[in-house]
Protein backbone atom coordinates (compact mmCIF):
# COMPACT_ATOMS: atom_id res chain seq x y z
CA UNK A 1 -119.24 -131.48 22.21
CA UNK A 2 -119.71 -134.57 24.07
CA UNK A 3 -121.98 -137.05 22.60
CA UNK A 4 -124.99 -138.13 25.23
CA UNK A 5 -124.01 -141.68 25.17
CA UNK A 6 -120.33 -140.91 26.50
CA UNK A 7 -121.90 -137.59 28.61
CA UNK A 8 -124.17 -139.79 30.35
CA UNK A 9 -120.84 -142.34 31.16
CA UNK A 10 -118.67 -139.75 31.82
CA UNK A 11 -121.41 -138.92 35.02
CA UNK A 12 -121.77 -142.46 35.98
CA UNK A 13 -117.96 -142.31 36.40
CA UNK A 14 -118.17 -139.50 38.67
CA UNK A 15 -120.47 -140.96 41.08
CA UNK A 16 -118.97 -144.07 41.15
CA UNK A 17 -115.72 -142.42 41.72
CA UNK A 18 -117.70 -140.06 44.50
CA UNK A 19 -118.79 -143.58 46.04
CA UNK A 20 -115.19 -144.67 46.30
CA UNK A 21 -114.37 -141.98 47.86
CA UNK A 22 -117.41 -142.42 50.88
CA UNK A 23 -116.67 -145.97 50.87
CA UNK A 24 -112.73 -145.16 51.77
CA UNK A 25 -113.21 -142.85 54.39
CA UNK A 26 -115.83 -145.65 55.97
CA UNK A 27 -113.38 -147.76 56.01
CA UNK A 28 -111.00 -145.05 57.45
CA UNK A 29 -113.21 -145.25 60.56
CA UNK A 30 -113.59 -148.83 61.00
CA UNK A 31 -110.10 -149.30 60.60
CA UNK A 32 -109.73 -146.63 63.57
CA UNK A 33 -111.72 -148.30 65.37
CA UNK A 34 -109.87 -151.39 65.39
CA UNK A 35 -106.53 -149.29 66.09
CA UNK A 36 -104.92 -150.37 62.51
CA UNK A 37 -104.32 -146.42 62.68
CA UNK A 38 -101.80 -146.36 59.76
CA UNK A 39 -104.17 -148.26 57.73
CA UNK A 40 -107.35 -145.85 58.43
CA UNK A 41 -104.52 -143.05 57.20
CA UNK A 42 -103.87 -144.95 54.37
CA UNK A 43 -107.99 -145.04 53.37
CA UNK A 44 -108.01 -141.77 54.29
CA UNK A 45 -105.62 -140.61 52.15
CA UNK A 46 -106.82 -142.82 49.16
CA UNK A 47 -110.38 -140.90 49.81
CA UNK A 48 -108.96 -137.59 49.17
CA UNK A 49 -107.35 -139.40 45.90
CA UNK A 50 -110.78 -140.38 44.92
CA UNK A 51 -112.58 -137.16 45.04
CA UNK A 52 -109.82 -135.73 43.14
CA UNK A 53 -110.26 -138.26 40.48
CA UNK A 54 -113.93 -136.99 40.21
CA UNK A 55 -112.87 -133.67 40.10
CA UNK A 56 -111.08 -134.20 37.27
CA UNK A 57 -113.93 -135.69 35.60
CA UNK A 58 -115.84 -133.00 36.64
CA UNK A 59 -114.10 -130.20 35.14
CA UNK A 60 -113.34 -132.09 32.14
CA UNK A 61 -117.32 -132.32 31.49
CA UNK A 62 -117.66 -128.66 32.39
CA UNK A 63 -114.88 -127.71 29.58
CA UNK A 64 -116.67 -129.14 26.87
CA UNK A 65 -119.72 -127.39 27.30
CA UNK A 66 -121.78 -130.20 29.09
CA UNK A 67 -122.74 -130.24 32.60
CA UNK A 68 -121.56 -132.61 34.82
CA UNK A 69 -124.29 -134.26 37.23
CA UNK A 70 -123.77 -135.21 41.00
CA UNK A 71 -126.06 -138.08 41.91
CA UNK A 72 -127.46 -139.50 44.87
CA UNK A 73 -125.30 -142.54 46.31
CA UNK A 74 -125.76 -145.60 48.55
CA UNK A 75 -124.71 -145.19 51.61
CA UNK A 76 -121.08 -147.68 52.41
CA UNK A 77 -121.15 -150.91 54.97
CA UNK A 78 -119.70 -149.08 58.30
CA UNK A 79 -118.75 -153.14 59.66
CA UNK A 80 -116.81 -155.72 58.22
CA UNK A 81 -115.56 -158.97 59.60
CA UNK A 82 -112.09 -158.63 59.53
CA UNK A 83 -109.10 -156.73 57.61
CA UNK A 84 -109.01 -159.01 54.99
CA UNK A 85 -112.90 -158.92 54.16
CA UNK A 86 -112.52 -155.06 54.22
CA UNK A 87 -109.50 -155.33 51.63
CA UNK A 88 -111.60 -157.56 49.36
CA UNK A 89 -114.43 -154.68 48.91
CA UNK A 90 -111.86 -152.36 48.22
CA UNK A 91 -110.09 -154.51 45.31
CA UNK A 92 -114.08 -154.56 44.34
CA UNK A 93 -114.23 -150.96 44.42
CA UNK A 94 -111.16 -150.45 42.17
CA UNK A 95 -112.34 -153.46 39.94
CA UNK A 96 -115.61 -151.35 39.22
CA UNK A 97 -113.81 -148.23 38.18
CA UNK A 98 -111.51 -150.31 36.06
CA UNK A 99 -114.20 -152.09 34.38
CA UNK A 100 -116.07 -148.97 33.93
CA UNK A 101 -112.84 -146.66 32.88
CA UNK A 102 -112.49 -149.56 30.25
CA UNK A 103 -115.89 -149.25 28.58
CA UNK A 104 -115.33 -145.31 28.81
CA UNK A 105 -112.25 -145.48 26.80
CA UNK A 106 -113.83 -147.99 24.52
CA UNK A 107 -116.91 -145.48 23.82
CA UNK A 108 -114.95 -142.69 23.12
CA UNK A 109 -112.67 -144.99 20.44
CA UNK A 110 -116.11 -146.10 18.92
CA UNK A 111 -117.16 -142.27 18.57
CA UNK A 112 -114.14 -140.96 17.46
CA UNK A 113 -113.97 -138.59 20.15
CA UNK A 114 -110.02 -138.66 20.55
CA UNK A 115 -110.05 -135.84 23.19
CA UNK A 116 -111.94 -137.84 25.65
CA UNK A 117 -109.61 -141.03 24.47
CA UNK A 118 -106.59 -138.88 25.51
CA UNK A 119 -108.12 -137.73 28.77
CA UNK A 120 -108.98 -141.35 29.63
CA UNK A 121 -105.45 -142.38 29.21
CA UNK A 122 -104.53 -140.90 32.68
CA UNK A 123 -107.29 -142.83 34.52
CA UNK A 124 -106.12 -145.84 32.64
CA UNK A 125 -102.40 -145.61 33.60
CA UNK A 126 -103.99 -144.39 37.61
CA UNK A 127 -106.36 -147.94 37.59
CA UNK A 128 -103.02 -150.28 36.77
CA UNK A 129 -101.72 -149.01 39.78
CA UNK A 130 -104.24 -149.05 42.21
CA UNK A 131 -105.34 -152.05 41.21
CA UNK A 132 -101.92 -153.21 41.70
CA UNK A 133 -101.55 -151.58 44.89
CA UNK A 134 -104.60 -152.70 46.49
CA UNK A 135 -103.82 -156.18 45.60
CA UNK A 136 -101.05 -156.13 46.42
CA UNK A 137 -102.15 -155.53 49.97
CA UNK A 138 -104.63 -158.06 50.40
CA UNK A 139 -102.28 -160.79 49.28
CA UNK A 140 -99.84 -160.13 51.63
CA UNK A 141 -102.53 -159.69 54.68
CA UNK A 142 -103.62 -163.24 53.20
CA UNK A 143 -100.23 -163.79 53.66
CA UNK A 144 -100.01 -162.49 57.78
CA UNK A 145 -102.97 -164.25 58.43
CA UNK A 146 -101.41 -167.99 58.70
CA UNK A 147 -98.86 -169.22 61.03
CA UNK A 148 -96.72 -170.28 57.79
CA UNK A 149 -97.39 -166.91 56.35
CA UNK A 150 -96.17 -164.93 59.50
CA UNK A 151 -92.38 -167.04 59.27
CA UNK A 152 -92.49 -166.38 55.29
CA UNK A 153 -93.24 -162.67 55.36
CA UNK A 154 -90.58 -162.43 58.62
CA UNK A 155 -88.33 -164.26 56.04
CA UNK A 156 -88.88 -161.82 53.46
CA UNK A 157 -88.10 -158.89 55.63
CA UNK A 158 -85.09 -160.41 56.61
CA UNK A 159 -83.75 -160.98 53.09
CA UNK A 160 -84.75 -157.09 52.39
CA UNK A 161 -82.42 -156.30 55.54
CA UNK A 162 -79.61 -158.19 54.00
CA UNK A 163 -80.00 -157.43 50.33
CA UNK A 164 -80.07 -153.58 52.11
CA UNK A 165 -76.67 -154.38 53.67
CA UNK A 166 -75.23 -155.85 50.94
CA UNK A 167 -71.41 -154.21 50.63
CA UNK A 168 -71.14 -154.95 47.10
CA UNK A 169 -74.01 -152.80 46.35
CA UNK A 170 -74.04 -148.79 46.07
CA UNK A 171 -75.59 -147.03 49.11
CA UNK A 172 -77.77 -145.02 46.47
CA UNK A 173 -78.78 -147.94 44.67
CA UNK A 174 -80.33 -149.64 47.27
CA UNK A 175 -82.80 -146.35 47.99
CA UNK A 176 -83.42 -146.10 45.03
CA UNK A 177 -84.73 -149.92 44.89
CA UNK A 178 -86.42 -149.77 47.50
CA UNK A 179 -88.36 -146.25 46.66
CA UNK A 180 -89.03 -148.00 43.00
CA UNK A 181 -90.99 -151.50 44.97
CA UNK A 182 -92.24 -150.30 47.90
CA UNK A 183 -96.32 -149.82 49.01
CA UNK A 184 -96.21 -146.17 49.62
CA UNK A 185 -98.51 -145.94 52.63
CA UNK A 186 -98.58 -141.83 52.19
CA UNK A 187 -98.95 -140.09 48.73
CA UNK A 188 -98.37 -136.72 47.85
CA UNK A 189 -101.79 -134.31 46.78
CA UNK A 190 -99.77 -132.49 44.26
CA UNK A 191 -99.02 -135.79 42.39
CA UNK A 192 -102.79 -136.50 41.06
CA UNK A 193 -103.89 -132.81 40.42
């Protein structure tokens, strides 16, 4: 059974993870609305990821016997000033459900609870990456956004066109390098079930 401390955590990760998810698909539409359609898709998509991250949660609660509680959120900004302003709140977004994933898995050390612990581990191993990938993303829109940054990143593709034509190098091996580094823009559902 789930102590109250970590009970009443577990919850506050579900809304905040609920929160992400409304804040996402706000962004979604702004995005739309300033025709960066791939990058509303992206949102989107990373919406859908949330909720299933709280539905996780959710169930998790449920199987121990507690009952998990939906709570009332704020609504999200629907304006921002510009594309990179919009990818700073989201790196704020994922910074909050590190930070909070972190104190969750430190509870559930302090209490012994080593169920929870090993449940936590996924969310852990899912916030290195999005943090990563959402980072990721705002540096290199940093990047876009200066004249110097335009040449480098038009440099950069041009050294991934070469390295890609390479003759030395095995047709197979360079997918498989580039599947390995990329920024997938689309995920697959089935992967975070």
């Amino acid at each position: 059974m789930l102590s109250t401390t970590l009970l009443d955590k577990l919850n506050h990760q579900i809304n905040l993870e609920v929160s992400a998810a409304h804040t996402y698909l706000q962004m979604s539409a702004w995005l739309l609305s300033q025709s960066l359609d791939n990058t509303a898709l992206f949102f989107r998509e990373h919406a859908f990821e949330e909720q299933q991250h709280m539905l996780r949660l959710f169930d998790y609660i449920n199987e121990t016997g507690a009952v998990a509680s939906i709570e009332q959120i704020d609504k999200p900004a629907m304006n921002y000033d510009s594309l990179i302003s919009l990818l700073e709140q989201a790196c704020n977004e994922e910074d909050k459900l590190t930070g909070h994933i972190n104190q969750l898995v430190d509870t559930a050390l302090h209490e012994k609870d080593y169920s929870t612990f090993q449940f936590l581990q996924w969310y852990v191993a899912r916030q290195h990456e999005e943090e990563h990938l959402f980072n990721s993303l705002l540096h290199k829109a940093r990047i876009i956004n200066t004249l110097e940054g335009r040449a480098l990143f038009r440099f950069d593709e041009e050294v991934r066109k070469a390295a890609f034509r390479h003759p030395h190098q095995d047709h197979h091996d360079r997918h498989e390098y580039h599947d390995r580094h990329r920024i997938p823009l689309h995920r697959e559902h089935h992967q975070h079930d």
